[in-house]
Protein backbone atom coordinates (compact mmCIF):
# COMPACT_ATOMS: atom_id res chain seq x y z
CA UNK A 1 -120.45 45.67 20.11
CA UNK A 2 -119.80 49.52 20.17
CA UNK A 3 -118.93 50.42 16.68
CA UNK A 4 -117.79 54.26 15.69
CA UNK A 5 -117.17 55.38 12.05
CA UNK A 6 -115.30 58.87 11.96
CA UNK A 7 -114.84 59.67 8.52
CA UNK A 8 -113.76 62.81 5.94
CA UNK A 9 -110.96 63.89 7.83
CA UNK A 10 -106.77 63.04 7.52
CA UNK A 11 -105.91 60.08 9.57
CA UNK A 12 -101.69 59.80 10.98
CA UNK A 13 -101.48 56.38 9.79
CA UNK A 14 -98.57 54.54 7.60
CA UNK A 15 -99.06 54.58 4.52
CA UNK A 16 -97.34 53.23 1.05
CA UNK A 17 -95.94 55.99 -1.26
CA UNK A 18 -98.15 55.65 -3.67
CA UNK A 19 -101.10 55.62 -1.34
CA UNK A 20 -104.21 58.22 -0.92
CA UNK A 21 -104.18 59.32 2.25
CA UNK A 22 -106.87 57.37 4.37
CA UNK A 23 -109.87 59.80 5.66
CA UNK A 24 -112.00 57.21 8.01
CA UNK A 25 -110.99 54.95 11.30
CA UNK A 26 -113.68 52.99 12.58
CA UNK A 27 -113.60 52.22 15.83
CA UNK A 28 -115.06 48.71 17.32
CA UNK A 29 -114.64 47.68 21.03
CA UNK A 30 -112.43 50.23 21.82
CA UNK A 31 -109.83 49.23 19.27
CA UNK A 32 -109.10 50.45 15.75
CA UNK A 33 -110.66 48.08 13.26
CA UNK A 34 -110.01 49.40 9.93
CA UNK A 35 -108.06 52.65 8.58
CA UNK A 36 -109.11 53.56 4.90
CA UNK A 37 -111.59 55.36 2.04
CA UNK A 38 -114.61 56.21 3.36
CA UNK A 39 -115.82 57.99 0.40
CA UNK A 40 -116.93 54.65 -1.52
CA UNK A 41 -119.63 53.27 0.72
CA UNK A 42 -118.80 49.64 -1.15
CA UNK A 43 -114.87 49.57 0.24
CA UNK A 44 -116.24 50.09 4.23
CA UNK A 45 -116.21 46.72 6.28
CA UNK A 46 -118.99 45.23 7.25
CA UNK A 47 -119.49 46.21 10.83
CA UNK A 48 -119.62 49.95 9.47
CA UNK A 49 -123.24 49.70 8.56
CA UNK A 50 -123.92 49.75 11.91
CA UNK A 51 -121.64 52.05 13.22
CA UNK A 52 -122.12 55.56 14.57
CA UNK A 53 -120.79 58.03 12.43
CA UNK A 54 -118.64 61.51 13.41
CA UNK A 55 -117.84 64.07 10.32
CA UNK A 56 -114.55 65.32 10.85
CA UNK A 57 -114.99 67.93 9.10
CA UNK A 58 -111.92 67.76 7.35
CA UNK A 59 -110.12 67.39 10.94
CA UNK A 60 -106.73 65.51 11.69
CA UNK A 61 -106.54 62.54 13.50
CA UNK A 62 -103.59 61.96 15.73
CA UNK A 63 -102.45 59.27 18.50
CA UNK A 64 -102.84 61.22 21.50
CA UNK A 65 -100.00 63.18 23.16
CA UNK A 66 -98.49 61.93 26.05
CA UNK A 67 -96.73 63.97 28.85
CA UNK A 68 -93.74 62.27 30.65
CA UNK A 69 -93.55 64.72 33.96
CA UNK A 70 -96.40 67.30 34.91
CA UNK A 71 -97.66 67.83 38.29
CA UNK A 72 -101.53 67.15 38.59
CA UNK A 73 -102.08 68.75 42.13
CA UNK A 74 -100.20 72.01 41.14
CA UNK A 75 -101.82 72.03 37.98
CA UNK A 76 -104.81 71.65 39.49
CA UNK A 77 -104.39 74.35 42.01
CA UNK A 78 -103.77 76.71 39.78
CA UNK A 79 -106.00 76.42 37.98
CA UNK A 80 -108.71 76.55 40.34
CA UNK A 81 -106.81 79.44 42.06
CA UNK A 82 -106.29 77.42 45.52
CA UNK A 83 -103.69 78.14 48.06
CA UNK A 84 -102.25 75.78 49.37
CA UNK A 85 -99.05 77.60 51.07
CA UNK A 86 -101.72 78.92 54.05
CA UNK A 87 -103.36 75.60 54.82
CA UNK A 88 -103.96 72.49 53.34
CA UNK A 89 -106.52 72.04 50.69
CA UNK A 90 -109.52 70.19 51.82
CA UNK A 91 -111.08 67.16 49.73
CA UNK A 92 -113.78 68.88 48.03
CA UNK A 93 -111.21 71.38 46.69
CA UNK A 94 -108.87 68.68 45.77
CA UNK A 95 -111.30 66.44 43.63
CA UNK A 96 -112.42 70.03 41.90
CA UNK A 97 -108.95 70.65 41.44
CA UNK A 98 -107.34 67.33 39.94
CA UNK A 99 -110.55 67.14 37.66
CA UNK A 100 -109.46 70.29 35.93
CA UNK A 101 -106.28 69.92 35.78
CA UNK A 102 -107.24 66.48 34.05
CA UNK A 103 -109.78 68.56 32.02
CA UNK A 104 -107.10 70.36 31.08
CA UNK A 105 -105.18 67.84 29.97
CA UNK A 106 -107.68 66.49 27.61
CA UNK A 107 -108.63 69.46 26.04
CA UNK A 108 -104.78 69.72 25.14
CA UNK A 109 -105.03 66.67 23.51
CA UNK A 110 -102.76 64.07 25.83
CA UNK A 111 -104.53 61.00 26.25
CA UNK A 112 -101.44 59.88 29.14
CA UNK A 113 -99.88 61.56 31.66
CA UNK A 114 -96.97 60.91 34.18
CA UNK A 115 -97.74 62.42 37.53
CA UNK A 116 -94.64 63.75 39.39
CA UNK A 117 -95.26 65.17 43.03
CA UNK A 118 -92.94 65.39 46.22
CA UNK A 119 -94.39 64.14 49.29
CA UNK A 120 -98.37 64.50 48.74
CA UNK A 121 -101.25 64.31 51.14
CA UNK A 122 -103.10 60.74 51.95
CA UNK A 123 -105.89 62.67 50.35
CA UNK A 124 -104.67 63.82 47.14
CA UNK A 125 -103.21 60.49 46.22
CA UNK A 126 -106.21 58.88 47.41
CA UNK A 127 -108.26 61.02 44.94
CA UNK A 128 -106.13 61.39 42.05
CA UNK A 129 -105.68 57.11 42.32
CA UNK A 130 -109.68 57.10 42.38
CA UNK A 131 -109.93 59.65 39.17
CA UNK A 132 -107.69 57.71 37.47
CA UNK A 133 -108.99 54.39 38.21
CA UNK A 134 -112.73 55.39 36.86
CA UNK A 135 -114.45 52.93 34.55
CA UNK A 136 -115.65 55.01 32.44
CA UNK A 137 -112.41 56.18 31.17
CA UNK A 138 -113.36 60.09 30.97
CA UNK A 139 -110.32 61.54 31.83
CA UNK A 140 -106.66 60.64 30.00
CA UNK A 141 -104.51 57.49 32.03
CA UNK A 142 -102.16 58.83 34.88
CA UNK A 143 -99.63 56.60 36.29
CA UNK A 144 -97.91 58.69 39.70
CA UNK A 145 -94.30 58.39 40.35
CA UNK A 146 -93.91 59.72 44.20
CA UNK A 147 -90.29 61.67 45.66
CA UNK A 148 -89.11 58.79 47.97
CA UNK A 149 -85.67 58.14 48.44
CA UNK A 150 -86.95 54.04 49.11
CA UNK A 151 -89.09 52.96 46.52
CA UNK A 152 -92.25 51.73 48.32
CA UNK A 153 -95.16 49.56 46.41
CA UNK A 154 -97.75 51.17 49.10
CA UNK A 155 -97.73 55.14 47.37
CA UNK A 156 -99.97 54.77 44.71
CA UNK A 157 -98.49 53.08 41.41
CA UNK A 158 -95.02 52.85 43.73
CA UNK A 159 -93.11 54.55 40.71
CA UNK A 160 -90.14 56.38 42.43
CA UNK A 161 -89.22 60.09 41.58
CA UNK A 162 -85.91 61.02 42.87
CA UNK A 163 -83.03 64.40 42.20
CA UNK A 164 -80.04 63.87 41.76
CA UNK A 165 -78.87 67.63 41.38
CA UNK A 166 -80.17 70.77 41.33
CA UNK A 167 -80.78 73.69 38.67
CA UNK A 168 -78.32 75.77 36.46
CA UNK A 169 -80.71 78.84 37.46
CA UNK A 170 -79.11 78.40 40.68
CA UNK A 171 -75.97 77.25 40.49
CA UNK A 172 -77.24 73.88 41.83
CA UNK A 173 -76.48 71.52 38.84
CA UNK A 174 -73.44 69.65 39.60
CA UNK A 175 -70.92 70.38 37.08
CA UNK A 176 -67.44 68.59 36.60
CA UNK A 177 -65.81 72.40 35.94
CA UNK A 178 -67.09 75.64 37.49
CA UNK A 179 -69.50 77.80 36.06
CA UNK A 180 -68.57 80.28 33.88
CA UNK A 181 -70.60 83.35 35.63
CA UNK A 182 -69.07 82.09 39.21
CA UNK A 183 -65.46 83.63 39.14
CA UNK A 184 -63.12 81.70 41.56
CA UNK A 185 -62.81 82.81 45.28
CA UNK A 186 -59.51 84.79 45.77
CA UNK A 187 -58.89 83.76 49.08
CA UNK A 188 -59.19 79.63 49.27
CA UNK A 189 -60.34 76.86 47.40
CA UNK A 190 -63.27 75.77 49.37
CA UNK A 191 -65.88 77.36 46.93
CA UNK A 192 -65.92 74.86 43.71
CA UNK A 193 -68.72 76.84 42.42
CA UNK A 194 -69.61 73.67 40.24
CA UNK A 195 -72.95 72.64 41.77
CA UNK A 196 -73.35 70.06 43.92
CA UNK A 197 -75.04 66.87 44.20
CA UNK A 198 -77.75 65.57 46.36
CA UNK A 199 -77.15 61.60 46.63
CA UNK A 200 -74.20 59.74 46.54
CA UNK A 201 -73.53 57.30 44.01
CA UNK A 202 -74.20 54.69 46.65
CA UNK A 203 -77.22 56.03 47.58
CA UNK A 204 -78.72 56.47 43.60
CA UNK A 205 -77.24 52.67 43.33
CA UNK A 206 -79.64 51.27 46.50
CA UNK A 207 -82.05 53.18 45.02
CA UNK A 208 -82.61 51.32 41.74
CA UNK A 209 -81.99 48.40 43.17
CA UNK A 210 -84.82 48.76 45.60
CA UNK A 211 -87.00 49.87 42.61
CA UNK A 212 -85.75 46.78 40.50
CA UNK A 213 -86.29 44.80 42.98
CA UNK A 214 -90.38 46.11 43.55
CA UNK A 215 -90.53 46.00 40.04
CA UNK A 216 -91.01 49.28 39.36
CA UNK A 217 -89.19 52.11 37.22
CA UNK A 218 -87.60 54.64 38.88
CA UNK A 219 -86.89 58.21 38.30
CA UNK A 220 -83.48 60.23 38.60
CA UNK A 221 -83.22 63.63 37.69
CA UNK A 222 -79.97 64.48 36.86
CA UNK A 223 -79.24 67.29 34.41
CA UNK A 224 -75.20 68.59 34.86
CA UNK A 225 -72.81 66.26 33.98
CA UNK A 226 -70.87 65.60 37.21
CA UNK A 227 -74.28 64.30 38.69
CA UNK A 228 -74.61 62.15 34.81
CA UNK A 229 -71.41 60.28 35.73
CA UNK A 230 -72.88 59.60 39.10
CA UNK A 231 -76.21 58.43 37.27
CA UNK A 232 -73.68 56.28 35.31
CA UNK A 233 -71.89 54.52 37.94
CA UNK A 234 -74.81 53.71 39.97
CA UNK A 235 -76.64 52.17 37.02
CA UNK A 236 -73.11 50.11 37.17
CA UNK A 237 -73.22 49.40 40.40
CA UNK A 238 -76.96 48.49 40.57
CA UNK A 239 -75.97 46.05 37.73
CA UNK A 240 -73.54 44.31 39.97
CA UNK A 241 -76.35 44.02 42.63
CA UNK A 242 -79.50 42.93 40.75
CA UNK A 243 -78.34 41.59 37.29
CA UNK A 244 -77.98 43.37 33.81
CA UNK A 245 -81.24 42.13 32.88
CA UNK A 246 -83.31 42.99 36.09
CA UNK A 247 -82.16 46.53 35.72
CA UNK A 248 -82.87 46.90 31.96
CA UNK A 249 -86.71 45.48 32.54
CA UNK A 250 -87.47 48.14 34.67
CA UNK A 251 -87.89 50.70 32.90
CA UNK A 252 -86.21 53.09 34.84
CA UNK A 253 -85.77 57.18 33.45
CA UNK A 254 -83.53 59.67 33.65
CA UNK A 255 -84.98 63.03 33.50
CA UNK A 256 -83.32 66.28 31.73
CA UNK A 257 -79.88 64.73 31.51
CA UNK A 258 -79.23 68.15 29.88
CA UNK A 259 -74.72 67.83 29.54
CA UNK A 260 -75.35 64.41 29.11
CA UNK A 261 -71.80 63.03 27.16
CA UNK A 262 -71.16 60.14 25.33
CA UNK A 263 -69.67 57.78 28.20
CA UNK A 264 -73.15 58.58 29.95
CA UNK A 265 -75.03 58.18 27.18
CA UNK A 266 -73.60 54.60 26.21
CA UNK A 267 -74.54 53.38 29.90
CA UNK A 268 -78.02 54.50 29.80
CA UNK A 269 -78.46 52.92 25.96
CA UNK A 270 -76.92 49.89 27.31
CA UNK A 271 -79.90 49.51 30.60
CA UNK A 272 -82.85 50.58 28.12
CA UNK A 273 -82.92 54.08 30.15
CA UNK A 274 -85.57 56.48 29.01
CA UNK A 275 -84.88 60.30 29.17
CA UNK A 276 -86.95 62.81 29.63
CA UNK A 277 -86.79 65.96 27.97
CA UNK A 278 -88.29 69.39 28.13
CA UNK A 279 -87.81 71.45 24.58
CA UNK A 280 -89.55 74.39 25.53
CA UNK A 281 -87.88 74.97 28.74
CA UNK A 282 -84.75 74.36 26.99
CA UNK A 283 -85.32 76.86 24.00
CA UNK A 284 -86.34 79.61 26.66
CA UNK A 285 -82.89 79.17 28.27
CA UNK A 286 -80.94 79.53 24.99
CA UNK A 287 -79.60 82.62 22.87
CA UNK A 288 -76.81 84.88 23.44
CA UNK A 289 -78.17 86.32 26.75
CA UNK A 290 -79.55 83.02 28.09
CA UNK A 291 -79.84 81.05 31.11
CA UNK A 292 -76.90 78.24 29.80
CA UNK A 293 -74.58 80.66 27.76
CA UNK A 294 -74.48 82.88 31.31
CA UNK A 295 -73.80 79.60 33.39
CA UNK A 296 -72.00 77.25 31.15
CA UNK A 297 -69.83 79.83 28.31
CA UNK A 298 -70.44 78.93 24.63
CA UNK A 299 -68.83 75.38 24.20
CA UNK A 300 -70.61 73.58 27.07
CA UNK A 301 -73.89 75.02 26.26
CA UNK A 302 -73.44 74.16 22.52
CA UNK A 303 -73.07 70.96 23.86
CA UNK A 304 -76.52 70.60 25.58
CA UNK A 305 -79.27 68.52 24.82
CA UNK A 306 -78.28 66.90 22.53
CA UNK A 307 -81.56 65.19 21.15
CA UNK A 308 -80.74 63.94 17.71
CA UNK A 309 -77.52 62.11 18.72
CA UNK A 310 -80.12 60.43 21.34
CA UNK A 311 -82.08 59.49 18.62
CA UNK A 312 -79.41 57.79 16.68
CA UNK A 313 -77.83 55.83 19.85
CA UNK A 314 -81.69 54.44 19.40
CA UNK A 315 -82.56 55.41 23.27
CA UNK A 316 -86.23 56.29 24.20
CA UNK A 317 -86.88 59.64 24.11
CA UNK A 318 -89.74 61.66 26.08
CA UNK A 319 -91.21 64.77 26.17
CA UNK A 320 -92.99 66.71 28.86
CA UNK A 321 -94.35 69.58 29.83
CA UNK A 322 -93.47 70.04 33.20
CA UNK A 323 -97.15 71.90 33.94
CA UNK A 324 -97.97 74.10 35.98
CA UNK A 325 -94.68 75.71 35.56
CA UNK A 326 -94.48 75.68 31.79
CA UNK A 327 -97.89 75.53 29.47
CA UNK A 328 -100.09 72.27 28.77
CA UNK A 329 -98.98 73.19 24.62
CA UNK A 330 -97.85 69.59 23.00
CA UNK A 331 -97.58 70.99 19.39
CA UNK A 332 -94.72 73.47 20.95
CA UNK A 333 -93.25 71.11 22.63
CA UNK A 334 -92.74 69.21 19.24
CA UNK A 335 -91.71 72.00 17.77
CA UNK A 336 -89.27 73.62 20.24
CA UNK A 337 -87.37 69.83 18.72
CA UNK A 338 -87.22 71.25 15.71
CA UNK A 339 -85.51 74.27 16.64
CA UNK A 340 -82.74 73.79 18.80
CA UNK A 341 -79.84 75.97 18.59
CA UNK A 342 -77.12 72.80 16.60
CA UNK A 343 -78.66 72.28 13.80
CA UNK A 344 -77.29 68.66 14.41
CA UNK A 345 -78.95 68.23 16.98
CA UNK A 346 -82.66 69.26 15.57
CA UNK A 347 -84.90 66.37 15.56
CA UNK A 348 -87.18 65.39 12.53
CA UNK A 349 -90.81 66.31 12.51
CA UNK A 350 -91.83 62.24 13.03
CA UNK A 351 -88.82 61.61 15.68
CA UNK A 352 -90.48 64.30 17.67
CA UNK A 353 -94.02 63.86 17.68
CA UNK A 354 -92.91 59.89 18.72
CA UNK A 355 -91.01 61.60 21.61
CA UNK A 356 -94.30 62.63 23.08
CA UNK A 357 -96.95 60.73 22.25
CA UNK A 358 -95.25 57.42 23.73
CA UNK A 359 -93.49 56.10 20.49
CA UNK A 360 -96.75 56.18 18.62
CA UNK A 361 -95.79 57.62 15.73
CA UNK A 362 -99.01 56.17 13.94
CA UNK A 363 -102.58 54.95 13.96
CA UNK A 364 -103.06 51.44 12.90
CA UNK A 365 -105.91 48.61 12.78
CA UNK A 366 -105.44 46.51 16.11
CA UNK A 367 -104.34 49.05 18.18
CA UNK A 368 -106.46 50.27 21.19
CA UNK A 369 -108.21 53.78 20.13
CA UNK A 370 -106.26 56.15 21.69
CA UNK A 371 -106.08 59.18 19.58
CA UNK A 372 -107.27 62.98 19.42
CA UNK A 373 -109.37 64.33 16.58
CA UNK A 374 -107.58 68.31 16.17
CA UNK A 375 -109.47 70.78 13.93
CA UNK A 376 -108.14 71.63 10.52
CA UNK A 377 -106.02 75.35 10.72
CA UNK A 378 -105.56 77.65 8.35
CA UNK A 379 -101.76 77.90 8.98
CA UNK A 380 -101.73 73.92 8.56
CA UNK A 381 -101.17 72.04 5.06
CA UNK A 382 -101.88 68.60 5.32
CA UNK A 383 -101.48 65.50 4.63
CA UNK A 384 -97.61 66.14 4.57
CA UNK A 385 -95.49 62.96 3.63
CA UNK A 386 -92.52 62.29 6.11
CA UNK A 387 -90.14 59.55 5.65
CA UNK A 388 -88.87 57.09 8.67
CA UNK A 389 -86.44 54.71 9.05
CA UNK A 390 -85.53 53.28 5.22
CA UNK A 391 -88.74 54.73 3.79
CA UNK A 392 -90.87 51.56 3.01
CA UNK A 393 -93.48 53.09 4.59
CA UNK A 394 -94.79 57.04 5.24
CA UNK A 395 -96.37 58.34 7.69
CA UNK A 396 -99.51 61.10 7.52
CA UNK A 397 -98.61 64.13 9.65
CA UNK A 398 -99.38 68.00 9.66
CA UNK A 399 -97.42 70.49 10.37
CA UNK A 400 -99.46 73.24 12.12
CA UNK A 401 -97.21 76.61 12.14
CA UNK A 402 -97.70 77.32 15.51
CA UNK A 403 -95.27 80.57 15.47
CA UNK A 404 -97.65 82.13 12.52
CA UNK A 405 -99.84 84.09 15.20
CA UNK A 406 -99.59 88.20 14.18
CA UNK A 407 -101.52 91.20 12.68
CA UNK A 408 -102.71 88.92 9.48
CA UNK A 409 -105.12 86.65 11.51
CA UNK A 410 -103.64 83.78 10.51
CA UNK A 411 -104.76 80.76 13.18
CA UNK A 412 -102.29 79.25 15.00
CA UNK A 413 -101.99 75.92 17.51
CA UNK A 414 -103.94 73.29 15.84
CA UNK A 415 -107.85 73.28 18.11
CA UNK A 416 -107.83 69.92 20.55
CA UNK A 417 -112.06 69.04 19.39
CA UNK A 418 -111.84 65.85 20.88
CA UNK A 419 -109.71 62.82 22.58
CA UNK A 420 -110.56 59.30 22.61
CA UNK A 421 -109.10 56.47 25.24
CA UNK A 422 -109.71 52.87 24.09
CA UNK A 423 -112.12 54.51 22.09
CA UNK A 424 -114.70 56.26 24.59
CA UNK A 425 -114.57 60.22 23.98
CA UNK A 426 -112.67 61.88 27.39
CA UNK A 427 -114.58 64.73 29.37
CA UNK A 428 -113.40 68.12 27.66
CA UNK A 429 -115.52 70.28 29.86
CA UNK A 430 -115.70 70.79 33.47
CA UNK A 431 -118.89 69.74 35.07
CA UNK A 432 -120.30 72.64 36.00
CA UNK A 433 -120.27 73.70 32.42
């Protein structure tokens, strides 16, 4: 039995009020075995005498983070500088590539990762399945959702990946009125200037129920709200077609779902939908001169993502990064929650560090050891006591202030030192290192 004792640091556990904050997890078999006081050598279990020990050195211990939508390739790519627009990349350069990018990912401190890609090569899903599949569980898990319109069991995981609509950038998000920047053609009506939408609500219909049918969750994105009443009625539909049941089983997402309104919203509580959601995207596009206040005028932006009234209907929540085209930075993801615009619609400091680590809000004995050791900050006071739910139980949790970075050399992220999967430390450094 492999038996690991880390110990003097602040473990995210729950907790009674009255409780000391725990400073040791010890780790057996790749599952948590105890959470407690490490500091009285008499209160350790038994197995700890023969466990390996890691000082935290005062370090926090989190479950690790987990991003709903990144793409590995591109990351990868990147990273590594390879273009791929001239000619295709050959295997040696992909393997390089999707090992950094899942380097990366580690040393970020996500532990799980959603892979998102449109039409990839025989060779990069044959590689990234391989990575992924290792037995020595270095790098974080990756399940791969693929951009078919037919859900097929043969790509990889067979997790479908499908758009519904387009961006508000460009004008493409469908829309139920016109945008506000688009003023209305003088000479006909055959410009709606409201977006338009890719499927039909046939189409997004057949394709759940293919998915349901496989078994397998599928993906819509769907972010104005003409193409979220579309989303709607094909979940209907689909219903008709496969069973209530069937369709709530699957697990099936709806990403960004940014004018999402309360007739949507109802549907997609009712079939166990989860969304995904991108704060920091979102916070970049807000503000007087932003993105959504040029496209959408004050009231429909003030009405966009709405994350807290989510969080009330009780719907599952998720949080990405959307990498390479926005940073691998999980901390400001949570925190871009905290800071929306409606101060309704901010989430709570545990509600948002659930929303992307997977719903694991806290470490606790029987669980497999998935969690990420960060080193203590100076801009970070911890253990700070949040409440949940009716407040039987707290929950350990910092609260690193990540926008604290100026002229006084104050630190600021909280430092990723290590992440653990079912208890066996990932790779945090590229090979060649």
């Amino acid at each position: 039995m492999t038996v690991t004792l880390l110990h003097g640091g602040v473990i995210t556990t729950a907790i009674a009020p009255e409780q000391k904050a725990p400073d040791a997890v010890l780790v057996a078999d790749g599952k948590i075995a105890w959470i407690g006081d490490s500091t009285n050598e008499n209160d350790l279990p038994e197995n700890a005498a023969e466990a390996e020990r890691i000082d935290l050195a005062g370090g926090l211990v989190t479950p690790t983070f987990h991003d709903a939508k990144l793409d590995l390739c591109a990351l990868g790519y990147h990273l590594t500088s390879v273009d791929t627009d001239s000619e295709p990349a050959a295997p040696q350069q992909i393997s390089h590539a999707l090992q950094t990018a899942l380097v990366a990912c580690a040393r970020a401190g996500y532990g799980f990762l959603n892979h998102h890609q449109v039409a990839p090569s025989a060779a990069e899903m044959q590689t990234l399945t391989e990575l992924a599949a290792r037995d020595g569980g270095e790098f974080p898990r990756v399940d791969i959702y693929i951009g078919d319109r037919t859900p097929n069991a043969e790509h990889g995981h067979g997790f479908a990946s499908l758009a519904v609509d387009g961006n508000f950038s460009s004008h493409d998000a469908a829309l139920v009125e016109r945008y506000s920047d688009l003023p209305p053609p003088q000479w006909s009506e055959d410009d709606p200037g409201s977006g338009e939408t890719l499927l039909t609500v046939d189409e997004i219909a057949a394709h759940l129920v293919a998915a349901t049918k496989l078994g397998v969750p599928a993906t819509l994105a769907a972010r104005g709200d003409r193409a979220l009443d579309d989303v709607r009625a094909a979940f209907e539909a689909a219903a008709q077609q496969v069973g209530a049941e069937a369709l709530r089983g699957a697990g099936h997402q709806v990403e960004c779902a940014d004018l999402i309104d309360a007739t949507t919203l109802t549907t997609l509580v009712l079939f166990d939908v989860t969304i995904i959601a991108y704060p920091q995207v979102a916070l970049e596009n807000y503000g007087a001169g932003g993105l959504y206040m040029q496209r959408l005028g004050p009231v429909r932006a003030q009405a966009l993502h709405p994350w807290a009234d989510l969080i009330t209907t009780g719907i599952e929540l998720r949080f990405a990064s959307d990498a390479p085209h926005h940073a691998l930075d999980p901390w400001g993801t949570v925190f871009a929650a905290l800071s929306h615009p409606d101060r309704g619609q901010r989430m709570t400091m545990i509600d948002a560090f659930g929303a992307h680590t997977g719903g694991n809000i806290a470490l606790l004995p029987g669980q497999a050891a998935n969690f990420a050791v960060w080193a203590p900050g100076r801009t970070a006071k911890y253990p700070l006591r949040t409440r949940r739910g009716y407040g039987q139980l707290e929950t350990v949790i910092t609260l690193p202030a990540l926008d604290m970075l100026g002229p006084d050399g104050l630190e600021g992220p909280l430092h990723c030192v290590q992440v653990f999967r079912q208890g066996r430390p990932l790779r945090m450094r590229h090979a060649e290192e």
